[in-house]
Structures are given as structure tokens and as C-alpha cells.
C-alpha atoms as a PDB file:
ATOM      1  CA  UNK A   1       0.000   0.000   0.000  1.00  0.00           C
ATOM      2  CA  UNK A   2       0.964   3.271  -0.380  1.00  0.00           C
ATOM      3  CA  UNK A   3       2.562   5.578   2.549  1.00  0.00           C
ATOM      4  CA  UNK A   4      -0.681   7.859   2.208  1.00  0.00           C
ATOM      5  CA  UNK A   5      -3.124   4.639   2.942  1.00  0.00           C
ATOM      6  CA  UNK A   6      -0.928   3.656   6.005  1.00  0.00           C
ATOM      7  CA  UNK A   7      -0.687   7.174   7.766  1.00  0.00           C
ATOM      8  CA  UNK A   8      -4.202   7.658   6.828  1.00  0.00           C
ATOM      9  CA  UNK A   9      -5.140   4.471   8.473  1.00  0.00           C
ATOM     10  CA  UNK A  10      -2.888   5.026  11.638  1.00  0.00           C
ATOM     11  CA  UNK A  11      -4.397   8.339  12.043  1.00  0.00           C
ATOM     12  CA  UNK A  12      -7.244   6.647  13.342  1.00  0.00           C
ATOM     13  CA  UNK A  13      -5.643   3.899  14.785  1.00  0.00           C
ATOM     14  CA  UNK A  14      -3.963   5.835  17.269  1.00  0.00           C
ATOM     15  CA  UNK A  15      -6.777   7.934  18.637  1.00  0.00           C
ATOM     16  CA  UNK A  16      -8.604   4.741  19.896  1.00  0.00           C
ATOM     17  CA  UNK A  17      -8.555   4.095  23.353  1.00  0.00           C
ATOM     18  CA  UNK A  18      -6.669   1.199  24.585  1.00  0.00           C
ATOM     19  CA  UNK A  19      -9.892  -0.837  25.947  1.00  0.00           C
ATOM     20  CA  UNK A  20     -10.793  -0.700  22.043  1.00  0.00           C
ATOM     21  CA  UNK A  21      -7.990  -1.408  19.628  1.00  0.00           C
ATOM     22  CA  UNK A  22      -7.631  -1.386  16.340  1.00  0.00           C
ATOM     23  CA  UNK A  23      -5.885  -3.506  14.122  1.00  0.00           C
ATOM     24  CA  UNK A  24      -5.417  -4.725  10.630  1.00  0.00           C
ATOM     25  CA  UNK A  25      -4.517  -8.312   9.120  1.00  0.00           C
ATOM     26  CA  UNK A  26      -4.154  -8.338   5.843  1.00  0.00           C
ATOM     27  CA  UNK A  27      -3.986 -11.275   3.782  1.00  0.00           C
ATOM     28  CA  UNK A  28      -2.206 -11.394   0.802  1.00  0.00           C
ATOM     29  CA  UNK A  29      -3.895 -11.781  -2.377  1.00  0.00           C
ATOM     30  CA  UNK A  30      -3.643 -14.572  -4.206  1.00  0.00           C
ATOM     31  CA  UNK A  31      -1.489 -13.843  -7.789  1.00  0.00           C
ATOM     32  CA  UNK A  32      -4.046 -13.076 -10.928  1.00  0.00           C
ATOM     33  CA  UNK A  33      -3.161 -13.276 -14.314  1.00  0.00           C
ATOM     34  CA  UNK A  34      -4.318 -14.151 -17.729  1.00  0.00           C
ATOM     35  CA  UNK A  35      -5.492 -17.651 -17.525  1.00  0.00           C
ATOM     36  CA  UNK A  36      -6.195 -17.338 -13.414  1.00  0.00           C
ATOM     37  CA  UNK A  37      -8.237 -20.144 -11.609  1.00  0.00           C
ATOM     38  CA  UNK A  38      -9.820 -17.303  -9.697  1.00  0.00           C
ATOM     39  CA  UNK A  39     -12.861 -19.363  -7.966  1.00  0.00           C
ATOM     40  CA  UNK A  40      -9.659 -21.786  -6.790  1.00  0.00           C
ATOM     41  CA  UNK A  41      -7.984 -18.340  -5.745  1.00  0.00           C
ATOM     42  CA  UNK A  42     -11.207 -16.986  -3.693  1.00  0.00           C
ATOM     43  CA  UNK A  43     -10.895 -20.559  -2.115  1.00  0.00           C
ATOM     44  CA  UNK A  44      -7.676 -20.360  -0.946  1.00  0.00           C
ATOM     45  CA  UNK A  45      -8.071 -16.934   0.316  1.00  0.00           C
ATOM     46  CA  UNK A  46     -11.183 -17.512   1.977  1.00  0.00           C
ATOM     47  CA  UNK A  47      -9.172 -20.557   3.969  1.00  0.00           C
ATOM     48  CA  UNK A  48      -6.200 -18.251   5.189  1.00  0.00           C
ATOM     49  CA  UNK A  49      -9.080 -15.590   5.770  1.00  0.00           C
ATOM     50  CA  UNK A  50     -10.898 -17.827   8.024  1.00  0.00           C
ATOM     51  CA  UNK A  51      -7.680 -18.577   9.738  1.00  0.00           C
ATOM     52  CA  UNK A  52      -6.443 -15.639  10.441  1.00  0.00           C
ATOM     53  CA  UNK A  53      -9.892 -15.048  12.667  1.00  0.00           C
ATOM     54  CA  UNK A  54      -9.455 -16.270  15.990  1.00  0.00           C
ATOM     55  CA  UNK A  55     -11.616 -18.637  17.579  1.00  0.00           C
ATOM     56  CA  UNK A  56     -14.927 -16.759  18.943  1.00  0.00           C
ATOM     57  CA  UNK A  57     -14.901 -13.384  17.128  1.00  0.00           C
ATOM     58  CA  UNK A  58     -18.151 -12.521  15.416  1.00  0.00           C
ATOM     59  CA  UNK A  59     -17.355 -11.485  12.165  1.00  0.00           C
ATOM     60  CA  UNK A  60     -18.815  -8.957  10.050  1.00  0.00           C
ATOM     61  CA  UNK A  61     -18.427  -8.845   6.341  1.00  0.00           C
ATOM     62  CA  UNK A  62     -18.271  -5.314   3.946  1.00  0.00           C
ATOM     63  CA  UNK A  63     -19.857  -6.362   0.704  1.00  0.00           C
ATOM     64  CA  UNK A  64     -21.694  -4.000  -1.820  1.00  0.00           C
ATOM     65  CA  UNK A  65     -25.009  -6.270  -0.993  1.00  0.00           C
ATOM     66  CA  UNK A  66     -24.587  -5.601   2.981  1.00  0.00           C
ATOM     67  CA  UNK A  67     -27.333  -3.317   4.218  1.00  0.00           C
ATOM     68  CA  UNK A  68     -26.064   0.575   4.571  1.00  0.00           C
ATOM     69  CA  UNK A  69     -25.252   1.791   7.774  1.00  0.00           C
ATOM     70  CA  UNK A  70     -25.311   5.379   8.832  1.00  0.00           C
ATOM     71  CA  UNK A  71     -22.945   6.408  11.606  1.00  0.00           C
ATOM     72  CA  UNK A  72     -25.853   6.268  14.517  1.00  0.00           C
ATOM     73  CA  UNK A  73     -26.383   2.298  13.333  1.00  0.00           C
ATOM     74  CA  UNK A  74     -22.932   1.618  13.397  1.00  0.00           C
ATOM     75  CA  UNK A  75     -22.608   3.367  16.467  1.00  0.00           C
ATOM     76  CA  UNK A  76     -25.209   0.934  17.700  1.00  0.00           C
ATOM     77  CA  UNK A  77     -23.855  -1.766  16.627  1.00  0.00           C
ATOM     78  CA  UNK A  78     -20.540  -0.999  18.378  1.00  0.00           C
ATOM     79  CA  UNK A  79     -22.614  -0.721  21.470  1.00  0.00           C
ATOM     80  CA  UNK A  80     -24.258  -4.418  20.980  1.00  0.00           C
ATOM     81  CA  UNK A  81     -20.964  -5.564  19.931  1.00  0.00           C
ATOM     82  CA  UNK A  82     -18.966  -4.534  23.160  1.00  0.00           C
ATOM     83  CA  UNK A  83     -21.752  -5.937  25.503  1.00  0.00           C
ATOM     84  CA  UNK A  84     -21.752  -9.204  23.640  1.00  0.00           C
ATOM     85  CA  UNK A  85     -18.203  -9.194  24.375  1.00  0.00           C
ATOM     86  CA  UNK A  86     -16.798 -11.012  21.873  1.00  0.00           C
ATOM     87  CA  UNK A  87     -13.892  -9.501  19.682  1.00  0.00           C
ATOM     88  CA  UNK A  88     -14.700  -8.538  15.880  1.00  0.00           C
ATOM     89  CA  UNK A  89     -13.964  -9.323  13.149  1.00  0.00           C
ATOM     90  CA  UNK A  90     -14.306  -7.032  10.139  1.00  0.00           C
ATOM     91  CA  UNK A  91     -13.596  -8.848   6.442  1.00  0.00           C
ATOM     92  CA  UNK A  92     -12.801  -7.073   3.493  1.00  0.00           C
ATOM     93  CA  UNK A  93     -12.491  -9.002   0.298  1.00  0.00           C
ATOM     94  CA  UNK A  94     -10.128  -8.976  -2.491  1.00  0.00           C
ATOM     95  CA  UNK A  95     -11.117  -7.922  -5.914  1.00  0.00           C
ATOM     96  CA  UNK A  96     -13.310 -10.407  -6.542  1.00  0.00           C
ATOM     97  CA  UNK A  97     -15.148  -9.661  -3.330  1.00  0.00           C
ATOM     98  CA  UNK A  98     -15.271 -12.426  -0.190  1.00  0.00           C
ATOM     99  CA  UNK A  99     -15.459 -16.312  -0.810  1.00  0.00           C
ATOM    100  CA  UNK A 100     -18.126 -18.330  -0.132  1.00  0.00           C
ATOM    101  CA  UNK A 101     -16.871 -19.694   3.491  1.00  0.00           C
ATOM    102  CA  UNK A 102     -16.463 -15.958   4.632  1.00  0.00           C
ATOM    103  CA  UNK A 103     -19.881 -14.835   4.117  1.00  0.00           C
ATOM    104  CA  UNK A 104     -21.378 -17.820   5.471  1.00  0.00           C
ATOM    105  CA  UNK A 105     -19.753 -17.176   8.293  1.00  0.00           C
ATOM    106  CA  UNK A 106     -20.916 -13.580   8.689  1.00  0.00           C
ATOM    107  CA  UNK A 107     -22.931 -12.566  11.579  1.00  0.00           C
ATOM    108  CA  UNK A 108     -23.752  -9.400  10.074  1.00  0.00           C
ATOM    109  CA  UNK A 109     -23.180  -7.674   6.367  1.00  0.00           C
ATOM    110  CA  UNK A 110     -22.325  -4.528   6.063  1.00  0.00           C
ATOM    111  CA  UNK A 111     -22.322  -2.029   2.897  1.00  0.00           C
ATOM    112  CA  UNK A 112     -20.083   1.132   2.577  1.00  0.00           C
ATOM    113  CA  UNK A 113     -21.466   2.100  -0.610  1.00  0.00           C
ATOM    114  CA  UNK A 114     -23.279   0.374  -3.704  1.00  0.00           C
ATOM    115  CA  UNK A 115     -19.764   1.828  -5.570  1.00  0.00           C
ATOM    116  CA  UNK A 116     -16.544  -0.468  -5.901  1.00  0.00           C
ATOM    117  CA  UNK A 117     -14.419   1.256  -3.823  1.00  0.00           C
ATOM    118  CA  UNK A 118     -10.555   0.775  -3.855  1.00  0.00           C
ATOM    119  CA  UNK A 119      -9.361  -1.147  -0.909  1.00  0.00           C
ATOM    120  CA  UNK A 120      -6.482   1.685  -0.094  1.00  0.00           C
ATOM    121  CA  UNK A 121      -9.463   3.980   0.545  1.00  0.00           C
ATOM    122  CA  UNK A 122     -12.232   1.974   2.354  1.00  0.00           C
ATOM    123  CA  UNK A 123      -9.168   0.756   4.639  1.00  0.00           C
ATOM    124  CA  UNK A 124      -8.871   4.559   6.093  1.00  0.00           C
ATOM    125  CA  UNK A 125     -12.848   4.871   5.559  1.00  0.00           C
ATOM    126  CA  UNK A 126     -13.626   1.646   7.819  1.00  0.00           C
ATOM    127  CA  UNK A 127     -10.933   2.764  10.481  1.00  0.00           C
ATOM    128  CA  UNK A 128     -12.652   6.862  10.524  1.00  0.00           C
ATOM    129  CA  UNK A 129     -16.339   5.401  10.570  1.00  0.00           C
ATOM    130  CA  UNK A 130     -15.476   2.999  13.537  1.00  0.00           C
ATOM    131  CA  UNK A 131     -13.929   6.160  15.278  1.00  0.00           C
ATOM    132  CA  UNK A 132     -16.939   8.189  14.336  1.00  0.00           C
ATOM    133  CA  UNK A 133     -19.043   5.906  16.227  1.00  0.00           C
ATOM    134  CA  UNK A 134     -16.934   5.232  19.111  1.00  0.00           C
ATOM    135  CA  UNK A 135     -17.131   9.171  19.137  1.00  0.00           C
ATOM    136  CA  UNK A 136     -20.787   9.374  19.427  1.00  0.00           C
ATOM    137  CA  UNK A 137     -20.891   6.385  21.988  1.00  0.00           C
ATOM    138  CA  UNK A 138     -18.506   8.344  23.741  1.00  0.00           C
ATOM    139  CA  UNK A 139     -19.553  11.513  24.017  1.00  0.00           C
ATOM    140  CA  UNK A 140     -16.608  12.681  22.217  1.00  0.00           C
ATOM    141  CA  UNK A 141     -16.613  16.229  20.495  1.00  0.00           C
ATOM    142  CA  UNK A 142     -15.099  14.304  17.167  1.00  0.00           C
ATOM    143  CA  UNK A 143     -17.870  13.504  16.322  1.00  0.00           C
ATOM    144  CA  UNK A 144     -19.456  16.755  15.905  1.00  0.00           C
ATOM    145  CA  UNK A 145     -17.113  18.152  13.645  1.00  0.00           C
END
């Protein structure tokens, strides 16, 4: 990624407060070319997807066909989230979207946008909307602005 995506991204990181981190596991993308076997590529990045998650963490998937959330729903969410007390797991897919075994594992789906949207970007968006909410859960002035 570019130096722009990562200080974008660890702008929000760092404002979180430490009884709500964020972080980011990517997994690498599986090579495409001409003649790519790209339903045996979603596969195999769908496996070391699913095993990067640990045991227990509800996940929540960002596809185009998730419902829309506003920042007071996600917000929410966060809320239900932290009393359910189980760590989440956000998934962002590759170009080709999520595979199969990822979305069936999804608790919840959420939309950013009915666009495609480049993963550099919805990277920094994902990490400013979950700081937006926190915000508003928090009583923070941030979220005002």
C-alpha cells in the first residue's frame, strides 16, 4: 500500500482508546493473471481468511449487498458488539469480493457504498467510521465536527 493509505489508516488507529484497539490483518492476495483459476484463488483466500480469525470473534463482512449503515447504526452496533463481548472481526475481500466460506460465516453484512471502492481507501474509511461511532458512543466532540 501506499505511505498515504498507512498514515491515513494510523491516524485513526492511534486515537482509539486502549480498551478498544484497532488492528489490521491483511492477507495477501492470491497472484491473478491471464489464464487465473480465480474461484480456486477466492478458495484459498477464503481458507487463510478464516484462519487468520481467531476462535470466537463474530465477524462482520463489507460487501456492496450488505445493508447501509449510517454512523448512529454503526454506532449501535458498536454498542451491541462490546456488551456481547466477543472480539470482531471485520472482512474485506479482495477484488473479486469475499469467498463463499467468509460470508457464510458472517454474523452481520455490512455495505459502505453500492460503488466499488478501492481497498487503499475503504481501509482509512472503515478505520474513521469505527472512530466516528466510538465518538458518538462516547460523548466525544469528534464527532461533531
Amino acid at each position: 500500500m501506499p505511505s498515504w493509505v498507512e498514515q491515513g489508516y494510523q491516524q485513526y488507529v492511534k486515537r482509539f482508546p486502549s480498551d478498544m484497539p484497532l488492528s489490521l490483518t491483511e492477507i495477501p492476495a492470491g497472484k491473478r493473471g491471464k489464464n487465473a483459476d480465480i474461484k480456486r484463488i477466492l478458495h484459498k483466500e477464503g481458507e487463510l481468511t478464516m484462519a487468520a480469525i481467531p476462535k470466537g470473534n463474530r465477524i462482520v463482512t463489507l460487501e456492496v449487498t450488505g445493508k447501509p449503515w449510517d454512523t448512529p447504526t454503526l454506532a449501535n452496533n458498536m454498542e451491541k458488539w462490546q456488551m456481547d463481548g466477543r472480539d470482531v472481526s471485520l472482512l474485506i475481500g479482495g477484488p473479486e469480493g469475499l469467498a463463499p466460506e467468509c460470508i457464510a460465516a458472517s454474523e452481520q453484512k455490512w455495505s459502505l457504498s453500492p460503488l466499488t471502492l478501492p481497498h487503499p481507501l475503504v481501509r482509512i474509511i472503515v478505520a474513521e467510521s469505527l472512530y466516528r461511532a466510538w465518538s458518538v458512543n462516547a460523548n466525544h466532540p469528534y464527532h461533531r465536527e
